[in-house]
N, C-alpha and C. Protein backbone atom coordinates (compact mmCIF):
# COMPACT_ATOMS: atom_id res chain seq x y z
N UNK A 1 -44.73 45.29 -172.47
CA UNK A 1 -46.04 44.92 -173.01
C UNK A 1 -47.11 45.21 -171.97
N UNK A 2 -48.37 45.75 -172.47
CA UNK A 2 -49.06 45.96 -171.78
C UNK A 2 -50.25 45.11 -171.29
N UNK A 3 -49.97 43.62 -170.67
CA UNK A 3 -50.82 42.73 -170.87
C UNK A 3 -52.53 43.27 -170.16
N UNK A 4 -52.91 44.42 -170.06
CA UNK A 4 -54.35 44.70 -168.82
C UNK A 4 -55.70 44.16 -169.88
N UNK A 5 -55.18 44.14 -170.96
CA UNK A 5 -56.14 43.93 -171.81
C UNK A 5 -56.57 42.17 -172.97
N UNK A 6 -55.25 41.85 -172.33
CA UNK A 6 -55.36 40.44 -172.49
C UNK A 6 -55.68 39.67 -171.33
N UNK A 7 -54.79 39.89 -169.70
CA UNK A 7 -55.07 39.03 -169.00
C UNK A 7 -56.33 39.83 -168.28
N UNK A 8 -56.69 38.58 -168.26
CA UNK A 8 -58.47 39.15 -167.60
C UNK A 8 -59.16 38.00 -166.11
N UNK A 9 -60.06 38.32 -164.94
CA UNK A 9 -60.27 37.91 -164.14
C UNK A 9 -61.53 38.04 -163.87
N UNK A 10 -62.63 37.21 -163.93
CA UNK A 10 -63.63 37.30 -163.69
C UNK A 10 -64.30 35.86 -162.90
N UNK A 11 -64.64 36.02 -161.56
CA UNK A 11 -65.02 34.94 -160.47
C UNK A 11 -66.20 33.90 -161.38
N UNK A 12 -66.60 34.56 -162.36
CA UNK A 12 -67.39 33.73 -162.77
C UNK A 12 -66.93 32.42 -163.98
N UNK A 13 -65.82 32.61 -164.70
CA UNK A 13 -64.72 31.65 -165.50
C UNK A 13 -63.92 31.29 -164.43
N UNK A 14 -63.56 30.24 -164.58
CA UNK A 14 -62.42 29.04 -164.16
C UNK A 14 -62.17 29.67 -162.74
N UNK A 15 -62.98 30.05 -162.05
CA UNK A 15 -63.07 30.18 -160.38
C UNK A 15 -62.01 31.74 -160.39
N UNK A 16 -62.29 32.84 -161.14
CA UNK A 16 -61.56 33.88 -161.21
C UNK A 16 -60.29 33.74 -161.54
N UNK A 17 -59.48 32.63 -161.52
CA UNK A 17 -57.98 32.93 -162.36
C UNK A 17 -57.92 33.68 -163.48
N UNK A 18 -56.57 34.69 -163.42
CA UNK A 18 -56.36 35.12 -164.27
C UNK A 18 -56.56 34.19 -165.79
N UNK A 19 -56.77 34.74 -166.76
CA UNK A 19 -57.15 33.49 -167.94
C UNK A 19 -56.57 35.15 -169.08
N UNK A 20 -56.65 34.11 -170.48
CA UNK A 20 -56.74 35.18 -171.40
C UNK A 20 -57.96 35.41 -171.88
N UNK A 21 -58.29 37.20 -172.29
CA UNK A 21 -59.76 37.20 -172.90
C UNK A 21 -60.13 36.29 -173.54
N UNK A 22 -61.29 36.21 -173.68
CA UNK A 22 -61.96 35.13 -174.44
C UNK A 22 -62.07 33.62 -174.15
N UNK A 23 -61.13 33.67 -173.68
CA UNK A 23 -60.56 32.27 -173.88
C UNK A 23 -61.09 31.54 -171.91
N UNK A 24 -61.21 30.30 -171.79
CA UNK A 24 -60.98 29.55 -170.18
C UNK A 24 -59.63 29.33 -170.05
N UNK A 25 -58.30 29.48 -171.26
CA UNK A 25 -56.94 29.56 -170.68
C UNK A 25 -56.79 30.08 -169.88
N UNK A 26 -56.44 29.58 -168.53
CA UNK A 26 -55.06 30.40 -167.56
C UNK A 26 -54.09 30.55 -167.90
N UNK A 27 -53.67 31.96 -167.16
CA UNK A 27 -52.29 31.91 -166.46
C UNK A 27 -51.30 30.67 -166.24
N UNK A 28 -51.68 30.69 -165.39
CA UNK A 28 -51.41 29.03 -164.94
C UNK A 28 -50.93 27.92 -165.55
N UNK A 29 -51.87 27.73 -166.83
CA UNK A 29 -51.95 26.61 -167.49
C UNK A 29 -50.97 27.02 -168.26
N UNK A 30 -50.63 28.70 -169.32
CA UNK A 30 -49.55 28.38 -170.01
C UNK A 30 -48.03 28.62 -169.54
N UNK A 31 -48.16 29.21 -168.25
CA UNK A 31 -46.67 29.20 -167.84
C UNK A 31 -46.06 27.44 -167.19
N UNK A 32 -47.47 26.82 -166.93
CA UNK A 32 -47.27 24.98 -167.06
C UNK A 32 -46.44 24.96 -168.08
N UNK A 33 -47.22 25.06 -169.29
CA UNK A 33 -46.96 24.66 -170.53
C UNK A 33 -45.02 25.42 -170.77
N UNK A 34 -45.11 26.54 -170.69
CA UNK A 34 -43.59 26.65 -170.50
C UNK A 34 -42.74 26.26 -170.25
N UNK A 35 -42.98 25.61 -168.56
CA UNK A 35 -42.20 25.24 -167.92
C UNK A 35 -42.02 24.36 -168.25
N UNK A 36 -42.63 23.32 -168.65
CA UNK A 36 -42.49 21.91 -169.22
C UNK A 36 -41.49 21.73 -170.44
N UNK A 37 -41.75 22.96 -170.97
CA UNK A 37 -40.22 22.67 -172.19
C UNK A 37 -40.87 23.63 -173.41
N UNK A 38 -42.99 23.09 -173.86
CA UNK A 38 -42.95 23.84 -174.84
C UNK A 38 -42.81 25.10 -175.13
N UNK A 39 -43.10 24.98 -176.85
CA UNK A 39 -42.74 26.14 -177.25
C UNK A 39 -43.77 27.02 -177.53
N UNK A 40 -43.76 28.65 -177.69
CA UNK A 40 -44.95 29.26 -178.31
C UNK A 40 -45.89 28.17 -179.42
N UNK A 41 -44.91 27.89 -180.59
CA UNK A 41 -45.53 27.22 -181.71
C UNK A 41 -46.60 26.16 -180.84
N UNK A 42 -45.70 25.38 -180.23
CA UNK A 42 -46.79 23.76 -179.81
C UNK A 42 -48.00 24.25 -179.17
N UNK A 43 -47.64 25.54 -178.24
CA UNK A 43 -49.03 25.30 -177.70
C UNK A 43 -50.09 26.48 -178.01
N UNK A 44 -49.77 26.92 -179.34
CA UNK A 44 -50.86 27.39 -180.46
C UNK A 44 -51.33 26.59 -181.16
N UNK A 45 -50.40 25.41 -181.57
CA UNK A 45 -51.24 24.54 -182.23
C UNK A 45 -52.05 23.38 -181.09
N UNK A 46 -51.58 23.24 -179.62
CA UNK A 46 -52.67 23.11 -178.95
C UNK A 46 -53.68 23.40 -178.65
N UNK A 47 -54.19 25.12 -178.93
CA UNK A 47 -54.82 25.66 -178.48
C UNK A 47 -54.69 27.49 -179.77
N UNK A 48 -55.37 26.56 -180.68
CA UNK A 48 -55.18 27.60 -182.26
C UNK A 48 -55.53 29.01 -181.90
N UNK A 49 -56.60 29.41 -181.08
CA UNK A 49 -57.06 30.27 -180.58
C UNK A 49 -56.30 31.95 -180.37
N UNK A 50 -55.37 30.98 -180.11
CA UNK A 50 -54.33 31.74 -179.29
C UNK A 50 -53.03 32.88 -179.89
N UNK A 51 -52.61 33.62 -179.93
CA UNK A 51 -51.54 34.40 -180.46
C UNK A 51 -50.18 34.45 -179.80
N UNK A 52 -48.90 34.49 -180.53
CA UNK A 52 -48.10 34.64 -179.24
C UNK A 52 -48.14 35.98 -178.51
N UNK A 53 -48.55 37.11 -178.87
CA UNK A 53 -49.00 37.95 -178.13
C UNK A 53 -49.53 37.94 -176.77
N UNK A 54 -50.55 36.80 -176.53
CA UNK A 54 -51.29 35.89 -175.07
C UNK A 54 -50.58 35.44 -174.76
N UNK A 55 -49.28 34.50 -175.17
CA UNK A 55 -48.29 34.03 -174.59
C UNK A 55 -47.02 35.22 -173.72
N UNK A 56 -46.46 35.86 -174.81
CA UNK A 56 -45.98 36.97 -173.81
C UNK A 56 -46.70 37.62 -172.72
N UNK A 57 -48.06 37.60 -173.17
CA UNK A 57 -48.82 38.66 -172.21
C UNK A 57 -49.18 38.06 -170.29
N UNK A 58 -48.72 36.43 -170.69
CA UNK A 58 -48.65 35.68 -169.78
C UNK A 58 -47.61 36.14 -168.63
N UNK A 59 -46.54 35.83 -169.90
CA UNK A 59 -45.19 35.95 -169.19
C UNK A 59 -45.13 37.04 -168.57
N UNK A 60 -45.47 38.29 -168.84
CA UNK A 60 -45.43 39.54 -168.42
C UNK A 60 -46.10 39.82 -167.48
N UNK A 61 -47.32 39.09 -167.23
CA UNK A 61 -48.66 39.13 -166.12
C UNK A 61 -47.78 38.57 -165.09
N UNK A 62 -47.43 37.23 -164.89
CA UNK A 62 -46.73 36.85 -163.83
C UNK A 62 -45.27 37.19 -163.39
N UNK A 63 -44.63 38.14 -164.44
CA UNK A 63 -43.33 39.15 -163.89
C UNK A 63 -43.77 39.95 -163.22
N UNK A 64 -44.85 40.76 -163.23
CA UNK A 64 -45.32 41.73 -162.70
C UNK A 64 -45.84 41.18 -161.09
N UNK A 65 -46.61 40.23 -161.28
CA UNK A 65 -46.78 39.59 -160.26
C UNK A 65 -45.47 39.53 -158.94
N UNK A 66 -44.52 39.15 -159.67
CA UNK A 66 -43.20 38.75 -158.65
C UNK A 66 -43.02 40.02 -158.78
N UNK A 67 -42.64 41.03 -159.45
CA UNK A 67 -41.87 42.24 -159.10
C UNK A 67 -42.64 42.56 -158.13
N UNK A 68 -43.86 42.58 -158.06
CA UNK A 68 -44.82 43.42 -156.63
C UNK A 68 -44.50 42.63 -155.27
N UNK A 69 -44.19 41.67 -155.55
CA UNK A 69 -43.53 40.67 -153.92
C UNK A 69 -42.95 42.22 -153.32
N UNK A 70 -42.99 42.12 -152.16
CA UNK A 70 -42.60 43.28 -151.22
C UNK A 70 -42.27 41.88 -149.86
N UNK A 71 -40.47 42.09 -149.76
CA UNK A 71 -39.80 41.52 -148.96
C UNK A 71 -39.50 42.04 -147.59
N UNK A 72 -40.40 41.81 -146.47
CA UNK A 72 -40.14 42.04 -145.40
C UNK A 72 -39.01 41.64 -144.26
N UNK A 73 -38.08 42.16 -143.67
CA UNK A 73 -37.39 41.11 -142.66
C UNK A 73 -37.09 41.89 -141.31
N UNK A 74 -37.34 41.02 -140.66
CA UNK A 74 -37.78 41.71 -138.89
C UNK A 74 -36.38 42.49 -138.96
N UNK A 75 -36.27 43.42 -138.26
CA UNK A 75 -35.41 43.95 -137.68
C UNK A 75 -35.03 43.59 -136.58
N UNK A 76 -33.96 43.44 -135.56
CA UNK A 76 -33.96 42.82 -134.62
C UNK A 76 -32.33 43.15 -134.11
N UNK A 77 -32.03 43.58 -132.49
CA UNK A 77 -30.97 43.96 -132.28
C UNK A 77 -30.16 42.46 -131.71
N UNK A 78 -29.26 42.27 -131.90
CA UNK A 78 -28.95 40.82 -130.73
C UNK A 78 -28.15 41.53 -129.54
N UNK A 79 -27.95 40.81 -128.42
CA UNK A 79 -27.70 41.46 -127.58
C UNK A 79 -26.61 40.96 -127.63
N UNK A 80 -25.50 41.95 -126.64
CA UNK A 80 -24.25 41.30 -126.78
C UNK A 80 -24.08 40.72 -125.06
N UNK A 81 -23.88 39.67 -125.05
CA UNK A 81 -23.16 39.13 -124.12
C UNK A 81 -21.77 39.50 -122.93
């Protein structure tokens, strides 16, 4: 999914968090809402606005997020004794 066009960032809404167009939803707020247990359904009818389309587009925004983590680890010889 191609979320570039749902998740959106602008310093001037909710202090630049990612959010969905239109909307002051974060990021944030619905992968909360995930984590907590609900479901797509509950938190459309929390927040009618919404499609599950914005919900995947969530999920997908913050996979992308972790896939870009770039894992560094010192290199380092030990000496032998």
């Amino acid at each position: 999914m191609n979320h570039s066009n749902i998740i959106v960032s602008s310093k001037e809404i909710i202090f630049g968090k990612p959010r969905i167009n239109g909307t002051r939803i974060s990021v944030q707020q619905i992968l909360a809402y995930l984590s907590q247990g609900y479901s797509f359904n509950e938190i459309i009818e929390f927040h009618p606005e919404l499609k599950e389309r914005d919900i995947k587009a969530c999920i997908d925004y913050a996979n992308d997020l972790v896939s870009s983590i770039k894992i560094i680890t010192p290199s380092f010889k030990v000496a032998h004794a």
